[in-house]
N, C-alpha and C. Protein backbone atom coordinates (compact mmCIF):
# COMPACT_ATOMS: atom_id res chain seq x y z
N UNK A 1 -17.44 -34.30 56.99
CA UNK A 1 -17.99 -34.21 55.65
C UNK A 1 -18.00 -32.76 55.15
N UNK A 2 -18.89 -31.80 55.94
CA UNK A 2 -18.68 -30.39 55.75
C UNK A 2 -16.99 -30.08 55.38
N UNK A 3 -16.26 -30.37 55.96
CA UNK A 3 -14.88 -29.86 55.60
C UNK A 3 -14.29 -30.25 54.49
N UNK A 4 -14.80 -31.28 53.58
CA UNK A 4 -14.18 -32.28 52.85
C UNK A 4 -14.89 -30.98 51.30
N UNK A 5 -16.33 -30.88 51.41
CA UNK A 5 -17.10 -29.79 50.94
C UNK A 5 -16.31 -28.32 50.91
N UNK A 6 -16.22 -28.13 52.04
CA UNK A 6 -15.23 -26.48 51.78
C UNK A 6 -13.96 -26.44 51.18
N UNK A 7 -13.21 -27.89 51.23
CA UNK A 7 -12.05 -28.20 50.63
C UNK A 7 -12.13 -28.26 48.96
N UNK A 8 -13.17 -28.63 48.93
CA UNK A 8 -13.32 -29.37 47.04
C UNK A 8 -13.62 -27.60 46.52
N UNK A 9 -14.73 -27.12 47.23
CA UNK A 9 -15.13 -25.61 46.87
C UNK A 9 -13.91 -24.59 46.80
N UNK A 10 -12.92 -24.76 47.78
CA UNK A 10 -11.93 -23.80 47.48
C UNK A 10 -11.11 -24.13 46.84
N UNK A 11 -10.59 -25.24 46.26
CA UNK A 11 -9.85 -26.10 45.21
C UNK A 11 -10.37 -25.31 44.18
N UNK A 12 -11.38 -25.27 43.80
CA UNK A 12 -12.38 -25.32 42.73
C UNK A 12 -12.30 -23.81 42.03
N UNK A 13 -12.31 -22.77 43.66
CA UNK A 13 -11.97 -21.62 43.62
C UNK A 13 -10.51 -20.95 43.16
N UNK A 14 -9.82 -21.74 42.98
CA UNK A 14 -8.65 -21.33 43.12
C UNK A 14 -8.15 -21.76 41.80
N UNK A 15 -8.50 -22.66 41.03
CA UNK A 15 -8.22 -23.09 40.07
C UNK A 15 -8.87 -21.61 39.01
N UNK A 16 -10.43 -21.90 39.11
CA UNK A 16 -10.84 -21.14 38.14
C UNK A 16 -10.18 -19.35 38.32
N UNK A 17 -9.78 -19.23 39.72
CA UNK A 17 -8.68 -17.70 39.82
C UNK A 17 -7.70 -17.49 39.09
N UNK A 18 -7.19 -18.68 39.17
CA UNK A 18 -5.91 -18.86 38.08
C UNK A 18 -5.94 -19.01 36.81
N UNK A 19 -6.85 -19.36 36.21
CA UNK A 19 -7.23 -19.53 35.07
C UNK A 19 -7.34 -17.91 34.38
N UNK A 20 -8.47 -17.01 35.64
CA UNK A 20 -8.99 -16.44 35.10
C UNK A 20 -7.71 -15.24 34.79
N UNK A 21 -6.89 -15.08 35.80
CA UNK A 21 -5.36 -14.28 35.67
C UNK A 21 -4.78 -14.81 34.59
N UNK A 22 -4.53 -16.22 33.64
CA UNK A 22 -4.05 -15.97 32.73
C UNK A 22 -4.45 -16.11 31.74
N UNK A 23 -5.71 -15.67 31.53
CA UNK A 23 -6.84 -15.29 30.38
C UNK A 23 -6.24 -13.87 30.43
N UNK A 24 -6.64 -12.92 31.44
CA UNK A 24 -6.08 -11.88 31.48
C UNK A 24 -5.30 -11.12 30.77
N UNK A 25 -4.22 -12.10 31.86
CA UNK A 25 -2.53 -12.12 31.01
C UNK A 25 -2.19 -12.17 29.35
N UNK A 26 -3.02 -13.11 29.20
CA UNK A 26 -2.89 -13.96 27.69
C UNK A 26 -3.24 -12.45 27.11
N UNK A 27 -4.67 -12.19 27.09
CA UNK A 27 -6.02 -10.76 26.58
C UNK A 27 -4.30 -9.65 26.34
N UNK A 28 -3.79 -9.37 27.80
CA UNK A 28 -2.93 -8.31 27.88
C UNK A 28 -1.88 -8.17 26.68
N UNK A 29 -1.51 -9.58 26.63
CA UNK A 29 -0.46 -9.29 25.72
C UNK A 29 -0.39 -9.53 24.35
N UNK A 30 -2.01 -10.26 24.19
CA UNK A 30 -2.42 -9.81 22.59
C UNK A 30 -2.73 -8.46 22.76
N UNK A 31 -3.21 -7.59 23.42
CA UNK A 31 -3.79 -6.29 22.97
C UNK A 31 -3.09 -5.09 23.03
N UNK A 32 -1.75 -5.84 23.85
CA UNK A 32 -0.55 -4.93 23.86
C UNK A 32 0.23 -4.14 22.76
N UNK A 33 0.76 -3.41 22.20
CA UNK A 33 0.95 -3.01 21.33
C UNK A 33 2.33 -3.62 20.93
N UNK A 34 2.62 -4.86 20.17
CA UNK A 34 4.29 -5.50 19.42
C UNK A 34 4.60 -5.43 18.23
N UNK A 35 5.52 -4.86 17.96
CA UNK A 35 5.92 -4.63 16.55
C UNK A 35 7.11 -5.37 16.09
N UNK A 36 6.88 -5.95 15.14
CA UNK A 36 8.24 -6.80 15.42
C UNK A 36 9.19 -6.28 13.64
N UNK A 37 10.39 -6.49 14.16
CA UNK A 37 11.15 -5.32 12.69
C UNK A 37 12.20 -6.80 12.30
N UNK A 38 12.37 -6.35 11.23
CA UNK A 38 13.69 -7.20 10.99
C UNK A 38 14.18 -6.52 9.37
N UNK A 39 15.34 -7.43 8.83
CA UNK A 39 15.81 -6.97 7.75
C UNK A 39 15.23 -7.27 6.75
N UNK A 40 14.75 -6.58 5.87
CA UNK A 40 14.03 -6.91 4.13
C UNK A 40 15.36 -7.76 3.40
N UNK A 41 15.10 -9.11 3.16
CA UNK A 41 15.93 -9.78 2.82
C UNK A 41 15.13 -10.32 1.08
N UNK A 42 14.32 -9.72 1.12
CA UNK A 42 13.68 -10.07 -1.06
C UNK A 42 13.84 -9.21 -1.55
N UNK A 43 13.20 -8.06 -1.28
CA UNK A 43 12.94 -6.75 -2.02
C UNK A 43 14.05 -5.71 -1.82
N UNK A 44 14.49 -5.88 -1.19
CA UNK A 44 15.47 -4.70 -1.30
C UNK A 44 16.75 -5.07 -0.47
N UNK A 45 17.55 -4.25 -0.05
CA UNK A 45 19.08 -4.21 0.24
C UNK A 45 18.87 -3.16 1.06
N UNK A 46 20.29 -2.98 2.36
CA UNK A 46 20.71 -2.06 3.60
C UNK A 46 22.28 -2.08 2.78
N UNK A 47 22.23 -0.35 2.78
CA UNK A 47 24.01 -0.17 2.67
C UNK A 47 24.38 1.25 3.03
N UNK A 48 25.16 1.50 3.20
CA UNK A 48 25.73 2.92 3.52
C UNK A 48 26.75 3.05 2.41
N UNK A 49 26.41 4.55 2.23
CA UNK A 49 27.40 4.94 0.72
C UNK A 49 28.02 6.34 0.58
N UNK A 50 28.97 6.75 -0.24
CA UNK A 50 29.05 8.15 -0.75
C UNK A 50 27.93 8.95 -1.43
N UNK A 51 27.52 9.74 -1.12
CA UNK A 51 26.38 9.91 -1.62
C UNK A 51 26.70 11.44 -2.52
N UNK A 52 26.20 11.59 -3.38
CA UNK A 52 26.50 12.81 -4.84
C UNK A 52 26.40 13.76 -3.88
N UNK A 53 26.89 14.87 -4.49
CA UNK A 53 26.63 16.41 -4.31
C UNK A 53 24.96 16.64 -3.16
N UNK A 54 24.37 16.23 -4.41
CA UNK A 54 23.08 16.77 -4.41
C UNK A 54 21.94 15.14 -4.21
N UNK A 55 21.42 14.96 -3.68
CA UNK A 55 20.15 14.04 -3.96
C UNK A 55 19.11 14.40 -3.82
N UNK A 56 17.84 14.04 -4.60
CA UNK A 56 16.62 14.55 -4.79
C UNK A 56 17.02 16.51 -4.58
N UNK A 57 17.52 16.77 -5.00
CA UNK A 57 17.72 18.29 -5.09
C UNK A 57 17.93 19.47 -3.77
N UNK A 58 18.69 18.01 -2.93
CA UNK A 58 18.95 18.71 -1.21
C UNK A 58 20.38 18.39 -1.16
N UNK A 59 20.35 19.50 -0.51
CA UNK A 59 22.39 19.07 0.11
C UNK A 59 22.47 18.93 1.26
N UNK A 60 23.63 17.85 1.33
CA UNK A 60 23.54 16.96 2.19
C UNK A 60 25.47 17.39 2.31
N UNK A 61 25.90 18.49 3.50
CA UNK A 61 26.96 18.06 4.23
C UNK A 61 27.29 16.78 5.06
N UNK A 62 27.46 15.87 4.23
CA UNK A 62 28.20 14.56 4.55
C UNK A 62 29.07 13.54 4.43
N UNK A 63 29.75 12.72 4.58
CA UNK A 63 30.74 11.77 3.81
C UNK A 63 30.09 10.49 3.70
N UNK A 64 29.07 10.32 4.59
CA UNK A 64 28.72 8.58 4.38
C UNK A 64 26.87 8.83 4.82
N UNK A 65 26.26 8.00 3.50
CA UNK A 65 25.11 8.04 3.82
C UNK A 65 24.59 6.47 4.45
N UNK A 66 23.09 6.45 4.95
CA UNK A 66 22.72 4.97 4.78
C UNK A 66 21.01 4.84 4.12
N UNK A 67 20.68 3.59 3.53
CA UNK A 67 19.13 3.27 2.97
C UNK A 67 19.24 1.59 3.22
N UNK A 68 18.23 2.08 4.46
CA UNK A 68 17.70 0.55 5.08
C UNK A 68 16.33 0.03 4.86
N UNK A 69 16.64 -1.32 3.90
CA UNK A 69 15.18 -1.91 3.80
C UNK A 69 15.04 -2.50 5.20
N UNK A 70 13.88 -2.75 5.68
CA UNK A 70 13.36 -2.97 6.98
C UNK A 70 11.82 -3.89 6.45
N UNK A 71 11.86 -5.17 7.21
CA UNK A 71 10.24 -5.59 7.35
C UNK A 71 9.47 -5.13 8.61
N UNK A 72 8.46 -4.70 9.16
CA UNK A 72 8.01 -4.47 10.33
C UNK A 72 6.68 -5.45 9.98
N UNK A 73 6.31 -5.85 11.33
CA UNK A 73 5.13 -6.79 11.45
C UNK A 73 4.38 -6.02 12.82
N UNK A 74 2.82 -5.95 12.60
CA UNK A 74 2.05 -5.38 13.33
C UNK A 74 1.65 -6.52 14.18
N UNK A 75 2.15 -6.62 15.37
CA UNK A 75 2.02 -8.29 16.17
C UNK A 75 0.59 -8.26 16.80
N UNK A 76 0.22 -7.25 16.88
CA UNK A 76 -1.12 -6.87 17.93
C UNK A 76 -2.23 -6.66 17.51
N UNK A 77 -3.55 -6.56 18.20
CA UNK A 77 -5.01 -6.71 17.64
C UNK A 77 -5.28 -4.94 17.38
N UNK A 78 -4.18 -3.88 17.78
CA UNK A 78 -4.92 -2.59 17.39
C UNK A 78 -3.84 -1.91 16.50
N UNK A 79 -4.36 -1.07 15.83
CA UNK A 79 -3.08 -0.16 15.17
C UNK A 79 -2.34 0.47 15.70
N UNK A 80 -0.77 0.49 15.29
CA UNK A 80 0.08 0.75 15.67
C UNK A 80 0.87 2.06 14.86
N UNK A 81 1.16 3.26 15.46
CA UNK A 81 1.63 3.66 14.29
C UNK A 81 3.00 4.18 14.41
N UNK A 82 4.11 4.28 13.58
CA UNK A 82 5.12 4.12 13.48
C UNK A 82 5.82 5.73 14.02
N UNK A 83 6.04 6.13 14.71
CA UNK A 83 6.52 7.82 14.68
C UNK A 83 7.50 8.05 14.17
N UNK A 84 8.65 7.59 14.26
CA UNK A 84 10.14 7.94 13.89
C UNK A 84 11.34 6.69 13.81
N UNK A 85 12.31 7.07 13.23
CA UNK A 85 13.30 5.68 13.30
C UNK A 85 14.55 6.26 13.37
N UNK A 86 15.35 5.47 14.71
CA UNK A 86 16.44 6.71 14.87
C UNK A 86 18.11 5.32 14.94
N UNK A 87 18.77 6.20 14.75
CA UNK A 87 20.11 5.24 14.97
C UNK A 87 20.90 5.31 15.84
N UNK A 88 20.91 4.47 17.42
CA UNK A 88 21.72 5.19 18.71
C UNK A 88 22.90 5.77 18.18
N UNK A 89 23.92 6.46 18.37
CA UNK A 89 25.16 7.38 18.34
C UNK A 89 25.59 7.49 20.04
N UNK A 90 26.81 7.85 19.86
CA UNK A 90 27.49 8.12 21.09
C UNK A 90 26.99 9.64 22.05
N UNK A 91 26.19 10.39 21.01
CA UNK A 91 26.39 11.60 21.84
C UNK A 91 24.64 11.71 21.28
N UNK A 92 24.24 12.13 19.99
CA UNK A 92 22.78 12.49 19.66
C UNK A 92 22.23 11.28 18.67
N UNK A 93 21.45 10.44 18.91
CA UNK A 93 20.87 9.67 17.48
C UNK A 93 20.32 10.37 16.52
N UNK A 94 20.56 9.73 15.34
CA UNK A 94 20.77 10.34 14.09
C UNK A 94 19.03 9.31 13.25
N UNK A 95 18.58 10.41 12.96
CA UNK A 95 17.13 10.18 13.03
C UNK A 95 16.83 10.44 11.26
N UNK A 96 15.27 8.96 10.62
CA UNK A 96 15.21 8.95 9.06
C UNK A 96 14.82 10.16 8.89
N UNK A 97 15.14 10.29 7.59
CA UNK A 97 14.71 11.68 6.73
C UNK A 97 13.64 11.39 5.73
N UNK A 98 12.36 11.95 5.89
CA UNK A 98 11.22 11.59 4.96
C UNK A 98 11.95 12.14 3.47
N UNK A 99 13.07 12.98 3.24
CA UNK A 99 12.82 14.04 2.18
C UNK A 99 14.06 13.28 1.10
N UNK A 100 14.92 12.68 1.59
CA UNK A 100 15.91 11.70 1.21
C UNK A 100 16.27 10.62 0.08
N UNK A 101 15.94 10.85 -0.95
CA UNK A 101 15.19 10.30 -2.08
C UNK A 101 16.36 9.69 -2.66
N UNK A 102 15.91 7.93 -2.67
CA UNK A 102 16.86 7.23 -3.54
C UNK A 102 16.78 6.29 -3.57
N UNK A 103 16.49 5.54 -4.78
CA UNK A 103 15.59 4.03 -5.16
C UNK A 103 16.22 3.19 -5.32
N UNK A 104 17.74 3.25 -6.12
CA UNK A 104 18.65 1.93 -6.64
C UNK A 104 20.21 2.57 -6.29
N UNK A 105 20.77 2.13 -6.28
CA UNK A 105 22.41 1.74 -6.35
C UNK A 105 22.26 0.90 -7.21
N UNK A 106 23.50 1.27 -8.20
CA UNK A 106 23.95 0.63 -9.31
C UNK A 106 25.73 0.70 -9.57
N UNK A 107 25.95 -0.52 -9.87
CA UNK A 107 27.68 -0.68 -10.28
C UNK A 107 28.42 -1.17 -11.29
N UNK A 108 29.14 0.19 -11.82
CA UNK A 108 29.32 -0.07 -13.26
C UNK A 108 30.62 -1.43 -12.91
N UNK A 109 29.89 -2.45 -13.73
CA UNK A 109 30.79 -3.95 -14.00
C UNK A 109 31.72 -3.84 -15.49
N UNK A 110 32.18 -2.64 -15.84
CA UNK A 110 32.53 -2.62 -16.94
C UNK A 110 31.68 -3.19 -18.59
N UNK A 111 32.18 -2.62 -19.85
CA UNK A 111 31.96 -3.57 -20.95
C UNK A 111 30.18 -3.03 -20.95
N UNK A 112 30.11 -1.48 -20.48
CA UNK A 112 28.67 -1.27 -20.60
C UNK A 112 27.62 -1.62 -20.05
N UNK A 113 28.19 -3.07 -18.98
CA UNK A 113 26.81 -3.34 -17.92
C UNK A 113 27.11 -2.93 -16.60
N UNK A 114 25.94 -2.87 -15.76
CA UNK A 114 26.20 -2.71 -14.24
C UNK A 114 24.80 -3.57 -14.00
N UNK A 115 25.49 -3.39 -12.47
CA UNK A 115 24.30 -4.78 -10.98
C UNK A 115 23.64 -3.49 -10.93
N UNK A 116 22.43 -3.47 -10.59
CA UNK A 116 21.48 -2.50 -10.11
C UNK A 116 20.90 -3.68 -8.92
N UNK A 117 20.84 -2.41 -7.57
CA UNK A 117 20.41 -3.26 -6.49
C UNK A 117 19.33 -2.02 -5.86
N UNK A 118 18.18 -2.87 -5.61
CA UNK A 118 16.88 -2.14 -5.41
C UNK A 118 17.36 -1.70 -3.99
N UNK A 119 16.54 -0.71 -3.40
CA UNK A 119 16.48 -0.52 -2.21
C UNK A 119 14.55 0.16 -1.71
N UNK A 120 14.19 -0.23 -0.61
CA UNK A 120 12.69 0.18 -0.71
C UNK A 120 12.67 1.74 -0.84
N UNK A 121 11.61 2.17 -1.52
CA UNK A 121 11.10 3.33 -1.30
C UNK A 121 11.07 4.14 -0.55
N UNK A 122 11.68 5.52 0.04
CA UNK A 122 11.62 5.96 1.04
C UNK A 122 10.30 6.20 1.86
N UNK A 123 10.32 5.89 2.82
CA UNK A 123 8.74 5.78 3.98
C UNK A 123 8.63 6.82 4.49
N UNK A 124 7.69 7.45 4.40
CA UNK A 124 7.20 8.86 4.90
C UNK A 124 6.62 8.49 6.16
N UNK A 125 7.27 8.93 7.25
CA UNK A 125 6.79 8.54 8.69
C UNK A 125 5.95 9.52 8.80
N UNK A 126 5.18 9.94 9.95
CA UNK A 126 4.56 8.55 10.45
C UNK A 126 3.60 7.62 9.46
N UNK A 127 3.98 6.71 10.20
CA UNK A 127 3.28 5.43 9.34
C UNK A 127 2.01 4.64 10.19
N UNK A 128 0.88 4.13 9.55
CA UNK A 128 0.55 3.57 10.51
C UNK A 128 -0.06 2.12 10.08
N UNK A 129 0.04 1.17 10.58
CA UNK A 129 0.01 -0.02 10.32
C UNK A 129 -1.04 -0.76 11.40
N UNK A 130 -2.02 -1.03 10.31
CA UNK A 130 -3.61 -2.01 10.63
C UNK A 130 -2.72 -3.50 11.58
N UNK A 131 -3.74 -3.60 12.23
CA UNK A 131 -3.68 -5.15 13.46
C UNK A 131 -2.94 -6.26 12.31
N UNK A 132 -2.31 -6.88 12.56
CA UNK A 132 -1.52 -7.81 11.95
C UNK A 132 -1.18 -7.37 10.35
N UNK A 133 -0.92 -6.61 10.00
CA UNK A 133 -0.27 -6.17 8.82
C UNK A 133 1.25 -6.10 8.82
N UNK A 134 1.73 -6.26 7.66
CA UNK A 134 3.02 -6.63 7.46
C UNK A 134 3.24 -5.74 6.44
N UNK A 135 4.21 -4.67 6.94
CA UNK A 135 4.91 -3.78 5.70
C UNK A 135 6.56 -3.70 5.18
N UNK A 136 6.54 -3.41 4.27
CA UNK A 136 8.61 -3.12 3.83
C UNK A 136 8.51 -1.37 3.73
N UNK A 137 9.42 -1.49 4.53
CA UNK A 137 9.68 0.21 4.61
C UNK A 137 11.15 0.37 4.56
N UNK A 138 11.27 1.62 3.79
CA UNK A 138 12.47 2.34 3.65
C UNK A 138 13.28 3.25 4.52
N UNK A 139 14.04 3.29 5.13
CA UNK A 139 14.21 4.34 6.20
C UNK A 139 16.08 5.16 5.43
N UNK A 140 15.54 6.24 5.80
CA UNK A 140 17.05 7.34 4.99
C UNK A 140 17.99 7.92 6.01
N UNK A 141 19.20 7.66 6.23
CA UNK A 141 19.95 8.53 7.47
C UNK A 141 20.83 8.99 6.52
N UNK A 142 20.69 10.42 5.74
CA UNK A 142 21.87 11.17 5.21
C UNK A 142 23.08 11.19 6.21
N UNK A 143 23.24 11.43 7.22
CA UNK A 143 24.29 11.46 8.18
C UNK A 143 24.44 10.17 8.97
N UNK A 144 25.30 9.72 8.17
CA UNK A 144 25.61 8.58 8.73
C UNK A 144 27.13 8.17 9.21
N UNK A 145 27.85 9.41 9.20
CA UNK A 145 29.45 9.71 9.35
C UNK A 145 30.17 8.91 10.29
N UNK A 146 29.50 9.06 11.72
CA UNK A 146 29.35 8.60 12.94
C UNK A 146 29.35 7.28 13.22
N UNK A 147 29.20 6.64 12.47
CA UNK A 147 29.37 4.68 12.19
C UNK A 147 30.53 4.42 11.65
N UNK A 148 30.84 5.30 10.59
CA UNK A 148 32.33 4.33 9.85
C UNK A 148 33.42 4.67 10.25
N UNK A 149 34.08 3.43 10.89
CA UNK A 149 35.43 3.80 11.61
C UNK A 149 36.37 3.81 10.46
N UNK A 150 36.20 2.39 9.59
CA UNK A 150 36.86 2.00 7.96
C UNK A 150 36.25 1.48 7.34
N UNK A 151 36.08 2.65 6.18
CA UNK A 151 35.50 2.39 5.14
C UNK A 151 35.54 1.72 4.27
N UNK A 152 34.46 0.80 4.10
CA UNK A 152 34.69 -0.49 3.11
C UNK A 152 34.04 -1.43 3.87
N UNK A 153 34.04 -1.55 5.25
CA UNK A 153 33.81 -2.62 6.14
C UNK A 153 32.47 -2.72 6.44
N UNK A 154 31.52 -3.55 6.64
CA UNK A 154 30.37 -3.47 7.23
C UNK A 154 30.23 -2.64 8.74
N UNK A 155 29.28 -2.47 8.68
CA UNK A 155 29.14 -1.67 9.93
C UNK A 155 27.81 -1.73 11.15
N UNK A 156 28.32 -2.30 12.43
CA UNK A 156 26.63 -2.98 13.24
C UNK A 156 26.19 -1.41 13.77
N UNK A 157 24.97 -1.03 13.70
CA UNK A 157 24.04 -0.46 14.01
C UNK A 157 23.00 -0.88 15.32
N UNK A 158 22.60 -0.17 16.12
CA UNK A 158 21.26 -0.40 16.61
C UNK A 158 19.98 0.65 16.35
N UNK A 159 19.02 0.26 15.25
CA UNK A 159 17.89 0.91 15.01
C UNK A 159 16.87 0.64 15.81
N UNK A 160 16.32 1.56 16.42
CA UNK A 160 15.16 1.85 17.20
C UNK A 160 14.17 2.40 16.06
N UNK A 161 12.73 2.01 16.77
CA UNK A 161 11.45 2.30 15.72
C UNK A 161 10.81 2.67 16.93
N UNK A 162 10.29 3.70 16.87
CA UNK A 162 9.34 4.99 17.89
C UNK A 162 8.35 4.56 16.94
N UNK A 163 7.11 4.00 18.31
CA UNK A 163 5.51 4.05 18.08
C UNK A 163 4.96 4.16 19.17
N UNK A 164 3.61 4.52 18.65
CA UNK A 164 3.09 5.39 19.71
C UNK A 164 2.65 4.07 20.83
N UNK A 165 2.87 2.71 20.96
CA UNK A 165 2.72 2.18 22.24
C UNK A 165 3.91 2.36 22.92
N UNK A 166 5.15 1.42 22.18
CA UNK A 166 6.33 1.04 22.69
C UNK A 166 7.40 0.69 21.58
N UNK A 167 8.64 1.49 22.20
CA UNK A 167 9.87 1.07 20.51
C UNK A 167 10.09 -0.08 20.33
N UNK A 168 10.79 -0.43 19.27
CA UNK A 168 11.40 -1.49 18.87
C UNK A 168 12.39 -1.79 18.43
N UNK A 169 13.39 -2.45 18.73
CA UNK A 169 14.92 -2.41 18.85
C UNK A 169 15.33 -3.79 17.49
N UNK A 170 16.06 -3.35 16.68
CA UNK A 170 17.15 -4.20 15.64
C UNK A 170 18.11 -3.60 15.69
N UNK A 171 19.60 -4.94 16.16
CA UNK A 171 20.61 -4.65 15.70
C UNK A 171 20.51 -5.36 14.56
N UNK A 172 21.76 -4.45 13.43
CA UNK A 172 21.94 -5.14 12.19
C UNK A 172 23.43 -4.95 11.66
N UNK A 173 23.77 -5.21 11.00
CA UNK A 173 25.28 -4.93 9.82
C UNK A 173 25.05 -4.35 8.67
N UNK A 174 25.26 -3.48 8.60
CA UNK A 174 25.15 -2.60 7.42
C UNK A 174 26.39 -2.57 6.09
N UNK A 175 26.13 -3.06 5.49
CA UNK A 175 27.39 -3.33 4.16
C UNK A 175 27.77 -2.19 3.59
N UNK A 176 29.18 -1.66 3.25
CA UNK A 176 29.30 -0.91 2.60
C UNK A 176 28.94 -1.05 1.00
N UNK A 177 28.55 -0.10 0.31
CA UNK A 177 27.67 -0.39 -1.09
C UNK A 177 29.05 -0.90 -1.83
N UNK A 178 29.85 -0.18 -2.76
CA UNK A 178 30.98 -0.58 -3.35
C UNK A 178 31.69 -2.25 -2.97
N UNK A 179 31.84 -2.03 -1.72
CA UNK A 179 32.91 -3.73 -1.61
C UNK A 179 31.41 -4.76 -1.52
N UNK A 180 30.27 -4.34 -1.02
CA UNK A 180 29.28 -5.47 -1.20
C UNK A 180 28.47 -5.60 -2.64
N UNK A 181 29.17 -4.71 -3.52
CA UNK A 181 28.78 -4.49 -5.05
C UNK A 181 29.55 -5.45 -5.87
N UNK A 182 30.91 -5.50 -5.79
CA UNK A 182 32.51 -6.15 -5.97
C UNK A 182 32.17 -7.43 -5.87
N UNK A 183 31.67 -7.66 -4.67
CA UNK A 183 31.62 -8.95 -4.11
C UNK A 183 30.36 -10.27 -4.75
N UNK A 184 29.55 -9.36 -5.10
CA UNK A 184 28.47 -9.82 -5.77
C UNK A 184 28.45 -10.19 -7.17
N UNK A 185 29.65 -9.28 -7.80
CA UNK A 185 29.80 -8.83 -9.28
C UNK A 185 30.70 -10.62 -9.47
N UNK A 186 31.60 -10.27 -8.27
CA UNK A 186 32.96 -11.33 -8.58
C UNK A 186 31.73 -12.91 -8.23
N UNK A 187 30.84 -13.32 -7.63
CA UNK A 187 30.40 -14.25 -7.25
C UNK A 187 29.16 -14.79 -8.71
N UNK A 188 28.80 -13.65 -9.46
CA UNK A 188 28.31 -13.70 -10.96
C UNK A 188 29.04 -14.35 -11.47
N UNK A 189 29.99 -13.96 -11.47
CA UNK A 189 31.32 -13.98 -12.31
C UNK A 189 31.47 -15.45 -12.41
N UNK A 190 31.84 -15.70 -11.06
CA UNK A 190 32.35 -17.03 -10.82
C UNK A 190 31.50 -17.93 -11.16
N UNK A 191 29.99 -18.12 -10.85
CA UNK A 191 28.90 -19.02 -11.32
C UNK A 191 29.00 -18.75 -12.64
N UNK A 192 29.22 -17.77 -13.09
CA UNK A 192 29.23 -17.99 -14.65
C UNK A 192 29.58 -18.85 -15.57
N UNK A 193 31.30 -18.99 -15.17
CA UNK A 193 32.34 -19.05 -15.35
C UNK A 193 32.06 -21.03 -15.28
N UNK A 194 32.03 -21.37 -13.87
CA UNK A 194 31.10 -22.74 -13.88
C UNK A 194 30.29 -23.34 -14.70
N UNK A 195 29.45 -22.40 -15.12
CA UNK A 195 28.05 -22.91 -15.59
C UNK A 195 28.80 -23.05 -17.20
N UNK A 196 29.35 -22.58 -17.40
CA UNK A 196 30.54 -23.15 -19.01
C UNK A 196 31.06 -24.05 -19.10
């Protein structure tokens, strides 16, 4: 009988051990720090472009720029804050520029109109983002040379997001502005053209 007793008691023990490890577990990885990123697919547009002389009143030795809308989601119960956003490269990653200023791309469609396509606001890192908050951020890589093999073509990226728990990794495709301008203009066009 005694043994039948020490049997049920350590059953008993062993259950509630296990339990209590993945309460733990569970606690750990809500309080862990997750950020989760993806592409801004309402508010704004990702493209890499020729970029003027001059923007916001800085020069920029370059041939190809990029402006990536980005959603980030604060997955965790503490604040998280954003340090830097960089783009792997073969030799140095090529890291956003707070100073980089540029709100729309626009394409003249002839006959006096053009598409104007938003892009977010540039984000002044660091950033820091409250327990489950959800932001659209802008990120600027004037030097973006180093990606385009041929120009015109989309181009995959891997963006990393530096915070002060742990980074966060998106690959994405980056459109060139002009042929994904064309393409948009001609697809107006065509619904138009239908809808007559």
């Amino acid at each position: 009988m005694w043994n039948i007793v020490q049997i049920i008691i350590s059953f008993i023990g062993c259950i509630t051990g296990t339990l209590s490890l993945i309460i733990l577990f569970k606690q750990k990885c809500f309080n862990e720090g997750k950020l989760l990123i993806g592409e801004d697919r309402l508010a704004g547009h990702s493209f890499y472009f020729r970029p003027s002389e001059k923007i916001g009143g800085l020069q920029y030795k370059t041939n190809y720029s990029a402006a990536l809308s980005i959603k980030v989601t604060n997955k965790s119960s503490y604040q998280i804050t954003i340090d830097s956003a960089e783009i792997s490269a073969p030799k140095n990653p090529f890291y956003h520029d707070n100073n980089f200023e540029i709100y729309l791309l626009s394409y003249e469609t002839g006959y006096d109109k053009s598409i104007i396509f938003p892009v977010q606001k540039v984000t002044k890192l660091p950033l820091k983002l409250d327990p489950f908050e959800t932001k659209y951020i802008g990120l600027r890589f004037p030097f973006f040379d180093f990606a385009v093999v041929n120009y015109g073509l989309p181009v995959n990226i891997n963006l990393k997001i530096n915070t002060s728990r742990k980074p966060a990794f998106l690959t994405m495709k980056v459109p060139e502005f002009l042929s994904f301008a064309k393409a948009q203009n001609q697809r107006n066009q065509t619904t138009k053209n239908a809808n007559n």
